[in-house]
N, C-alpha and C. Protein backbone atom coordinates (compact mmCIF):
# COMPACT_ATOMS: atom_id res chain seq x y z
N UNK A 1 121.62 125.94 60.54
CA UNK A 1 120.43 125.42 59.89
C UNK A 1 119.43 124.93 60.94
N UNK A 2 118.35 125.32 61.14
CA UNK A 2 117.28 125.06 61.86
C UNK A 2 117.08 122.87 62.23
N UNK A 3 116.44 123.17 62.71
CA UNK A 3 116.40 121.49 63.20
C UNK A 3 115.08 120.93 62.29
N UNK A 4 114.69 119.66 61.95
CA UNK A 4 113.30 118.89 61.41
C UNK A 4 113.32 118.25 61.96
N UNK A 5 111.83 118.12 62.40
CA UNK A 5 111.19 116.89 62.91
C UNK A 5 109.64 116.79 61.79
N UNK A 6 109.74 115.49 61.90
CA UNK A 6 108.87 115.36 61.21
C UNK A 6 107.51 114.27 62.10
N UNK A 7 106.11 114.50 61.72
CA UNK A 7 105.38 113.43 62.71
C UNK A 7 104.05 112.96 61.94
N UNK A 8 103.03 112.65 62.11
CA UNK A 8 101.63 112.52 61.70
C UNK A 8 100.87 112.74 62.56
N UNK A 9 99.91 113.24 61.75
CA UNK A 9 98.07 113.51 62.01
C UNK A 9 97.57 112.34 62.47
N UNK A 10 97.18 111.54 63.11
CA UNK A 10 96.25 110.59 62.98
C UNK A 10 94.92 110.99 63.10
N UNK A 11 93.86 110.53 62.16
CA UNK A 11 92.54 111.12 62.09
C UNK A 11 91.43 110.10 62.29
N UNK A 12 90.11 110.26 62.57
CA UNK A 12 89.29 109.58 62.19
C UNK A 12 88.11 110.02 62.73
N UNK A 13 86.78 109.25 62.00
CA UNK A 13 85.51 110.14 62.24
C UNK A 13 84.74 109.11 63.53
N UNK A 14 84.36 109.57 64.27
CA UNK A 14 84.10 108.80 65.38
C UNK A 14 82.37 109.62 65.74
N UNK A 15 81.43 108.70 65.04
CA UNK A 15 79.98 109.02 65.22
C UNK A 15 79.85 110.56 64.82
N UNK A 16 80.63 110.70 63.12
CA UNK A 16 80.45 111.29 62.40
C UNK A 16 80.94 112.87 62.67
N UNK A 17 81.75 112.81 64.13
CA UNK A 17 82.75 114.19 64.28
C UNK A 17 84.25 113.39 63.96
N UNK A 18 85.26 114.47 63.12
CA UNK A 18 86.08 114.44 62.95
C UNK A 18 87.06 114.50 64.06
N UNK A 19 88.00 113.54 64.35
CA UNK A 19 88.88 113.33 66.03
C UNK A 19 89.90 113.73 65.29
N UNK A 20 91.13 113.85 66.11
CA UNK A 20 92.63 113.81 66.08
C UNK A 20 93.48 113.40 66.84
N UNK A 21 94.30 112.51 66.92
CA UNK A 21 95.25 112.00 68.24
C UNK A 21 96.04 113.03 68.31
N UNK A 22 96.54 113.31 69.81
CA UNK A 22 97.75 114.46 70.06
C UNK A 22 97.98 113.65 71.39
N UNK A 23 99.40 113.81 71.63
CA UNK A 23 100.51 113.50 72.73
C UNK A 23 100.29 114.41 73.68
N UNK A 24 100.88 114.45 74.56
CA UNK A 24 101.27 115.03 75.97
C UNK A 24 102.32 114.31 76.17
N UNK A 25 103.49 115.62 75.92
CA UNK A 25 105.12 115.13 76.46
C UNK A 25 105.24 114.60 77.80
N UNK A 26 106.44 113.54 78.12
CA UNK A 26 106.53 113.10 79.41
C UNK A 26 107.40 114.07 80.55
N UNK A 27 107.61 113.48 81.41
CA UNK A 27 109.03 114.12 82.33
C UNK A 27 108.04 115.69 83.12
N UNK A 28 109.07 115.91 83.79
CA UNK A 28 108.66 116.85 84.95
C UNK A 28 108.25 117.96 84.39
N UNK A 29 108.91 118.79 82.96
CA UNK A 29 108.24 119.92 82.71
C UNK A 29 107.03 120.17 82.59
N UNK A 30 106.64 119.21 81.63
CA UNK A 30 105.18 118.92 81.25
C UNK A 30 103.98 118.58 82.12
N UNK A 31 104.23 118.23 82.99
CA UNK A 31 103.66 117.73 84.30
C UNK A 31 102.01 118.35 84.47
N UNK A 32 102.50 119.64 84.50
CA UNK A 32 101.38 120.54 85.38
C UNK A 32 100.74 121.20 83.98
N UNK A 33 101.50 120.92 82.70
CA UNK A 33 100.59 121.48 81.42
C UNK A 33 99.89 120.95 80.65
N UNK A 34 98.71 121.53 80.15
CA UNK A 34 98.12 121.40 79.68
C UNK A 34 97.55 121.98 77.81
N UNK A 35 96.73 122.95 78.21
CA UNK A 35 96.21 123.53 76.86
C UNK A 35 98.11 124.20 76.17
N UNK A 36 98.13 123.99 74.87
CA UNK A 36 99.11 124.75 74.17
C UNK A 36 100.44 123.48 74.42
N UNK A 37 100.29 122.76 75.56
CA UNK A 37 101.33 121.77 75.30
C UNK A 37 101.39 120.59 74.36
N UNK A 38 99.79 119.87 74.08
CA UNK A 38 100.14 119.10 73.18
C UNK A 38 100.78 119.03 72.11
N UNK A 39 100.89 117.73 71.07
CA UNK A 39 101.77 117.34 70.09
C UNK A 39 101.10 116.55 68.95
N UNK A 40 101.32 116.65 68.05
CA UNK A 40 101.20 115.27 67.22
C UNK A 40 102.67 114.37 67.76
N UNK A 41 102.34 113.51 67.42
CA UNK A 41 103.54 112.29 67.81
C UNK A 41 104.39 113.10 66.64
N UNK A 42 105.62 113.29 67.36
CA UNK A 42 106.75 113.60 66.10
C UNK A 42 108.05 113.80 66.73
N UNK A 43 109.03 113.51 65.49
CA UNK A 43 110.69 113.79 66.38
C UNK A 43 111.44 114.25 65.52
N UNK A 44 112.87 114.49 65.97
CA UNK A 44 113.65 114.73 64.59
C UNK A 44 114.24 113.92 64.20
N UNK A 45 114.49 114.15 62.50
CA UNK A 45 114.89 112.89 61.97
C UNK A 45 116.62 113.05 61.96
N UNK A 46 116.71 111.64 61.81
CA UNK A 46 117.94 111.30 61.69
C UNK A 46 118.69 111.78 60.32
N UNK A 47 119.90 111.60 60.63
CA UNK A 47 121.44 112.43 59.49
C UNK A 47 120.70 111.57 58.21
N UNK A 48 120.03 112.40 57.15
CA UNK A 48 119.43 111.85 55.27
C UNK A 48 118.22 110.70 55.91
N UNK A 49 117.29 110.69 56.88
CA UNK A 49 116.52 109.88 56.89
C UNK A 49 115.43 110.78 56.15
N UNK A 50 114.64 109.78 55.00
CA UNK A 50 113.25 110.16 54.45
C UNK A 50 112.77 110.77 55.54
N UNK A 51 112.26 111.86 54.81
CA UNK A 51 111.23 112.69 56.14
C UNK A 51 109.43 112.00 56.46
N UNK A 52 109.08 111.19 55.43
CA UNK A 52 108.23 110.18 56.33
C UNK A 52 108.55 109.15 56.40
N UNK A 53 109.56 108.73 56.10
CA UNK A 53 109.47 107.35 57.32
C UNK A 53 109.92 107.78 58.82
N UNK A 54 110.51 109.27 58.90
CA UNK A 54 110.90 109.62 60.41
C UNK A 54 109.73 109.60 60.97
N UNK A 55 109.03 110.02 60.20
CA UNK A 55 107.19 110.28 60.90
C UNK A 55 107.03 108.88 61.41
N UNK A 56 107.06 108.11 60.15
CA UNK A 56 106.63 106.77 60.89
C UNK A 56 107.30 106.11 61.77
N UNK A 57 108.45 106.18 62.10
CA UNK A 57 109.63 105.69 62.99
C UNK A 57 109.31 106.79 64.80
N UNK A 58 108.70 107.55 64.13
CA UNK A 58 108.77 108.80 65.94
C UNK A 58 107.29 108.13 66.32
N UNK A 59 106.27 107.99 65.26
CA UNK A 59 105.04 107.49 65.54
C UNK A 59 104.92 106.52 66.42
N UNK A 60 106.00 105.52 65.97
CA UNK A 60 106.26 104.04 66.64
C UNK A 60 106.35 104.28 68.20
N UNK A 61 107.73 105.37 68.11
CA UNK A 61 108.24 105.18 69.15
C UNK A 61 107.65 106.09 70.09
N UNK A 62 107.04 106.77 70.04
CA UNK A 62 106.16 107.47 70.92
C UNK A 62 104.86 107.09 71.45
N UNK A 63 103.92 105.92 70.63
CA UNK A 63 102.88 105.70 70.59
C UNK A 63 102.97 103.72 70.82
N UNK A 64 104.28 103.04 70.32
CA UNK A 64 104.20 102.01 70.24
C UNK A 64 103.45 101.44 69.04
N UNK A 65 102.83 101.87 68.45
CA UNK A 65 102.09 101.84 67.14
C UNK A 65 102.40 102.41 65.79
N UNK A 66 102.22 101.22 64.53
CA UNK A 66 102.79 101.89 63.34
C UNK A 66 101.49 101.85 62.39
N UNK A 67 100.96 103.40 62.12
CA UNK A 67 100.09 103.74 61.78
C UNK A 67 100.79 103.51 59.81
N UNK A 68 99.40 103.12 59.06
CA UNK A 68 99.31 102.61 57.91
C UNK A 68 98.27 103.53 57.11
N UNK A 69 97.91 103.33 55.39
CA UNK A 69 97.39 103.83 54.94
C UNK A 69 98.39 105.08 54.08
N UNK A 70 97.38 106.09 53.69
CA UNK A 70 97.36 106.72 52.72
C UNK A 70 98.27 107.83 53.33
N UNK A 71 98.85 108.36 53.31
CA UNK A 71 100.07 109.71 53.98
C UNK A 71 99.80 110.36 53.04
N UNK A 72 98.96 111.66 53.59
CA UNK A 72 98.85 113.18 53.04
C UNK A 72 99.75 113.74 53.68
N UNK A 73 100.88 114.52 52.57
CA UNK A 73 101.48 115.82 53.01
C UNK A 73 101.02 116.75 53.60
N UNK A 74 100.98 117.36 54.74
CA UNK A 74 100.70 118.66 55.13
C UNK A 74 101.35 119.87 55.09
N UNK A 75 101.10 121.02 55.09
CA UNK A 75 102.02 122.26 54.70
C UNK A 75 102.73 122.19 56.14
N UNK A 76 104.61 121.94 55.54
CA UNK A 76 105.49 122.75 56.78
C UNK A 76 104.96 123.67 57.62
N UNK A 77 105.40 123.91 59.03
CA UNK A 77 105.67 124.79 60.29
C UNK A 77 106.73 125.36 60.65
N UNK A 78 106.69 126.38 61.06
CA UNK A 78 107.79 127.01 62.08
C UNK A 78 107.64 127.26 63.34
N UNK A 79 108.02 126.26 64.44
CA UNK A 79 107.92 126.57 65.90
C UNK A 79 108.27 128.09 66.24
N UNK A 80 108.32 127.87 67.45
CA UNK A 80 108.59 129.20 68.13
C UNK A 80 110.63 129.40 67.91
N UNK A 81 110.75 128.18 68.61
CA UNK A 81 112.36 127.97 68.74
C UNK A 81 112.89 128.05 67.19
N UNK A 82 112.33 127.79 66.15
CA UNK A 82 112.88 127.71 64.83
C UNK A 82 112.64 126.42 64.40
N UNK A 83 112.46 125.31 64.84
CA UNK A 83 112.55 124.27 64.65
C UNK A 83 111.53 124.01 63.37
N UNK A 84 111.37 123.06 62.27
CA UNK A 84 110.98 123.11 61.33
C UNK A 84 109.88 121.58 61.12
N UNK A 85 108.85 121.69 61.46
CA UNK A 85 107.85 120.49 61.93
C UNK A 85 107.33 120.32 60.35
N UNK A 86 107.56 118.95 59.80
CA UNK A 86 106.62 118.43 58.73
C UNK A 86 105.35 117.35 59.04
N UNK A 87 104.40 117.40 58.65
CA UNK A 87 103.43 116.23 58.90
C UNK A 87 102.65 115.38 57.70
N UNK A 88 102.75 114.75 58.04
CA UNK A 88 101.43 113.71 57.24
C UNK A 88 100.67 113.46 57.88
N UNK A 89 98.80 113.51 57.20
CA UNK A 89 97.97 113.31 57.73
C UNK A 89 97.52 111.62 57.24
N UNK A 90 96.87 110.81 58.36
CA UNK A 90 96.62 109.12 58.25
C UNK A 90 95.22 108.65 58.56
N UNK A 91 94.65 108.68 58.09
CA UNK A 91 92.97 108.13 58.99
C UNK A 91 93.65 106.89 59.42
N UNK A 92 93.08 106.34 60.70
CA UNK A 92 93.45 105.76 61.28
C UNK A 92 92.65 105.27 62.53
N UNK A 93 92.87 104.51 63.21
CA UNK A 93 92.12 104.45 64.83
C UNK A 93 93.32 103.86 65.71
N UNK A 94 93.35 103.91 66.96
CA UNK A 94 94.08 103.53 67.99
C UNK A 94 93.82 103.77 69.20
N UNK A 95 93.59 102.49 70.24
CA UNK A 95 92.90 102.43 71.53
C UNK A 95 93.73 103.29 72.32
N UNK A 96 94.06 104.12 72.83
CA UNK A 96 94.72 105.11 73.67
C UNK A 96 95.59 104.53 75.07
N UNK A 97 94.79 103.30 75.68
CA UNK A 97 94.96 102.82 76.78
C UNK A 97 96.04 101.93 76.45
N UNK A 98 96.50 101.86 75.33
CA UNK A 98 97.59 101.06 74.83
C UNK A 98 98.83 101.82 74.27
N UNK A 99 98.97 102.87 74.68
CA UNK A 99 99.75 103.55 74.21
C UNK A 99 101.53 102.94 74.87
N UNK A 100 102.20 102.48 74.29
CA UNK A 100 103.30 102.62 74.91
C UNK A 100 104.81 103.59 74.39
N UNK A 101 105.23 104.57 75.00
CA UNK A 101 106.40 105.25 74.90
C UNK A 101 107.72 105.25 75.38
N UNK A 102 108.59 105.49 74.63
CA UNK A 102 110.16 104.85 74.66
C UNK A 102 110.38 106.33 75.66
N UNK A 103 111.49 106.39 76.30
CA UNK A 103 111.70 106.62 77.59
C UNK A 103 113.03 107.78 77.34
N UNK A 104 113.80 108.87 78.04
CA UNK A 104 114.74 109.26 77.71
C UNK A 104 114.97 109.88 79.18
N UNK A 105 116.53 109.96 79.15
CA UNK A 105 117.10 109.56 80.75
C UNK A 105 117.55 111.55 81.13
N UNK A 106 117.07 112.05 82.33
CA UNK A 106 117.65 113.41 82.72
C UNK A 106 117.83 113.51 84.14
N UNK A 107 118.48 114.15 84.62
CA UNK A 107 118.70 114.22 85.96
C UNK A 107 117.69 115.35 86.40
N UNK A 108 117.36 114.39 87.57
CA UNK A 108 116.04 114.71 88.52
C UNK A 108 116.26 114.22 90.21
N UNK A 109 115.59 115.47 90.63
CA UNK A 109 115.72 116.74 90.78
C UNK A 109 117.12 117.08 90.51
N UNK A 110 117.26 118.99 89.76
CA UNK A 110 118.11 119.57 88.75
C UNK A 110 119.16 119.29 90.14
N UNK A 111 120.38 119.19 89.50
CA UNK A 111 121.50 119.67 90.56
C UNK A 111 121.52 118.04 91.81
N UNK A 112 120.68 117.06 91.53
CA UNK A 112 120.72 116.14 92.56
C UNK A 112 121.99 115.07 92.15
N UNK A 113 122.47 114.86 90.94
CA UNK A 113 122.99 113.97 90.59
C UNK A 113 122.18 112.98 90.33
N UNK A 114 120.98 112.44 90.28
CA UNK A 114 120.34 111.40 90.36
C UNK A 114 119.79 111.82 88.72
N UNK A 115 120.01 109.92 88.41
CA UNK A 115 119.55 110.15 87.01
C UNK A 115 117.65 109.62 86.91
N UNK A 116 116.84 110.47 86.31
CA UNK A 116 115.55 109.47 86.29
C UNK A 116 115.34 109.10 85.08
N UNK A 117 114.53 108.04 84.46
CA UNK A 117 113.69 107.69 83.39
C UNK A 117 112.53 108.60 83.20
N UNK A 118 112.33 109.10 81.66
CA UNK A 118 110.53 109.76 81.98
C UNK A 118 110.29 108.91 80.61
N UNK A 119 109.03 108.92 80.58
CA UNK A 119 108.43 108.57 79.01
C UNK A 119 107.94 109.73 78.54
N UNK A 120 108.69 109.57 77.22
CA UNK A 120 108.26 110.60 75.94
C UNK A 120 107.36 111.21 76.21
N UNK A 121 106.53 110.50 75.15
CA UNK A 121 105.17 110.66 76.03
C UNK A 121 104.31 110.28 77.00
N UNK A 122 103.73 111.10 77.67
CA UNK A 122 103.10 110.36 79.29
C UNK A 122 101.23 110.04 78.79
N UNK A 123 101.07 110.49 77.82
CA UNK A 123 99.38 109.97 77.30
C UNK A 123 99.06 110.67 76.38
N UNK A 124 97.74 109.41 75.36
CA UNK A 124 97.70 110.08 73.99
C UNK A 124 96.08 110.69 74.29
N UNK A 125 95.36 111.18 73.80
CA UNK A 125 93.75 111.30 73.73
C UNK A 125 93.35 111.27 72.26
N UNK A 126 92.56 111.17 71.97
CA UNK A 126 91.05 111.33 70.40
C UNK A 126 90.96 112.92 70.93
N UNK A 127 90.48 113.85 69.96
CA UNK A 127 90.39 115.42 70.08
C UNK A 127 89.67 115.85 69.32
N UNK A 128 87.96 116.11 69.41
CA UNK A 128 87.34 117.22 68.72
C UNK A 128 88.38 117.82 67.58
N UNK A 129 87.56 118.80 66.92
CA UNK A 129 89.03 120.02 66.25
C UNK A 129 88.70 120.93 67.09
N UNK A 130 87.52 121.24 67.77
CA UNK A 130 87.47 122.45 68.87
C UNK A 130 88.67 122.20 69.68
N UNK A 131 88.57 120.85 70.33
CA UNK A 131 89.07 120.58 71.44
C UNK A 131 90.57 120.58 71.30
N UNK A 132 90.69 120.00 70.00
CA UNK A 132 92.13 119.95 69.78
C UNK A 132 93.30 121.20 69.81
N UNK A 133 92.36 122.24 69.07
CA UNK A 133 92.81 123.42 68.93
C UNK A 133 93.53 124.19 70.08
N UNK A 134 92.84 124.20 71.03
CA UNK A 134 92.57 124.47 72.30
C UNK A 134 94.24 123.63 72.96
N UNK A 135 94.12 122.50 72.94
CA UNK A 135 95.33 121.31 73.61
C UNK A 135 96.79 121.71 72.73
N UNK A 136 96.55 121.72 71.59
CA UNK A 136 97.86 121.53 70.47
C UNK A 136 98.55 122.70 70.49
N UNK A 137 100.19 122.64 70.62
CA UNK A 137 101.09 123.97 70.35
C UNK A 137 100.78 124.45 69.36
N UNK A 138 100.20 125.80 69.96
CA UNK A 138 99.97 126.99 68.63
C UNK A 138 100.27 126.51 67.12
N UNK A 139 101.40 126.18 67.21
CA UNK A 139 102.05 126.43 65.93
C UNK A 139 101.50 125.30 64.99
N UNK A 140 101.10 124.51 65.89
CA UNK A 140 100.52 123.16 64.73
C UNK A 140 99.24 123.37 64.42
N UNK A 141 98.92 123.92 65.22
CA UNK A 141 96.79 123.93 64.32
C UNK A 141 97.16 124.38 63.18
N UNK A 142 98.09 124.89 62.35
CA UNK A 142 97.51 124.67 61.00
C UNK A 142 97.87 123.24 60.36
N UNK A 143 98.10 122.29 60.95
CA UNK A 143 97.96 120.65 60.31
C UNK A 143 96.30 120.68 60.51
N UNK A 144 96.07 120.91 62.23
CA UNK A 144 94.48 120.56 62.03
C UNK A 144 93.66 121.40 60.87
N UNK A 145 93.78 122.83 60.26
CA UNK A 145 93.08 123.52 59.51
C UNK A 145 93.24 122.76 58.32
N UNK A 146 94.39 122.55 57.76
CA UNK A 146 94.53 121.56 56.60
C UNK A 146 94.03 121.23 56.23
N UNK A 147 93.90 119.90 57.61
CA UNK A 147 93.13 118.13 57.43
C UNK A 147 91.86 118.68 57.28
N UNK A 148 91.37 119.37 58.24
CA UNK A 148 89.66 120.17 57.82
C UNK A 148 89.46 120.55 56.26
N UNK A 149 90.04 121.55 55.48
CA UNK A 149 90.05 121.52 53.93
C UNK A 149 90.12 119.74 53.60
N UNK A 150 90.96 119.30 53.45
CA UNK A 150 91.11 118.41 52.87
C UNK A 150 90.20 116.90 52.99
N UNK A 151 89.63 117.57 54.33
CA UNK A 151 88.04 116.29 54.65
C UNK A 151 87.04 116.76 53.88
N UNK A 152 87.33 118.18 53.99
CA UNK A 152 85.94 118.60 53.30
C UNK A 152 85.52 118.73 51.72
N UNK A 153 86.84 118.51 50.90
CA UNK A 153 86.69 118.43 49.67
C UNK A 153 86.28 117.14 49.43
């Protein structure tokens, strides 16, 4: 059975363009990437956890922040790997420079024995939908196409 993670949209209109928060994973892979690597904040949920409160629980812990309000369903994803991404979309705001992320332990450099710390995530940004499009793994711009219908009705 494929894996879920579930995460949120955070949205908001900032001098009347529509933004989006997206992550940038931590640790050495991610390092040098850019466009196609971002994220919405999201993880997988735990053995029968509600699939949004995982949202809100990965939100926390990735961002340090527990985003509130109205949770729109967004239509399921299928990653590349199989993995099975749900979202809710949140208007919302959050200062970026405050971001804090919970940490997960791998050995660095491969083959050294040495264990390092990385953070989850290493930084959040606000995102155009041009811009966003552009930053976010393929597979999620359709949360951003969504949230676009669903602003615009």
């Amino acid at each position: 059975m494929a894996k879920t993670s579930s995460g949120i949209l955070l949205y908001r209109k900032h001098s009347s363009v529509l933004e989006v928060l997206l992550v940038h994973p931590g640790g050495p892979f991610f390092a040098r990437k850019d466009e196609g690597s971002w994220s919405i904040p999201k993880g997988e949920l735990k053995k029968e956890e509600d699939a949004l409160l995982g949202a809100i629980r990965e939100f926390e812990e990735e961002t340090g922040h527990t985003p509130v309000g109205n949770f729109i369903p967004l239509s399921a994803i299928k990653q590349k790997g199989g993995k099975i991404v749900q979202c809710w979309a949140v208007s919302g705001d959050l200062d970026v420079t405050t971001i804090v992320s919970n940490t997960f332990e791998m050995e660095w450099p491969p083959s050294s024995g040495k264990m390092k710390s990385f953070p989850e995530v290493d930084r959040a940004e606000w995102f155009d939908v041009a811009s966003a499009r552009k930053k976010i793994n393929e597979k999620q711009i359709s949360f951003i196409d969504k949230l676009l219908e669903l602003t615009e009705e």
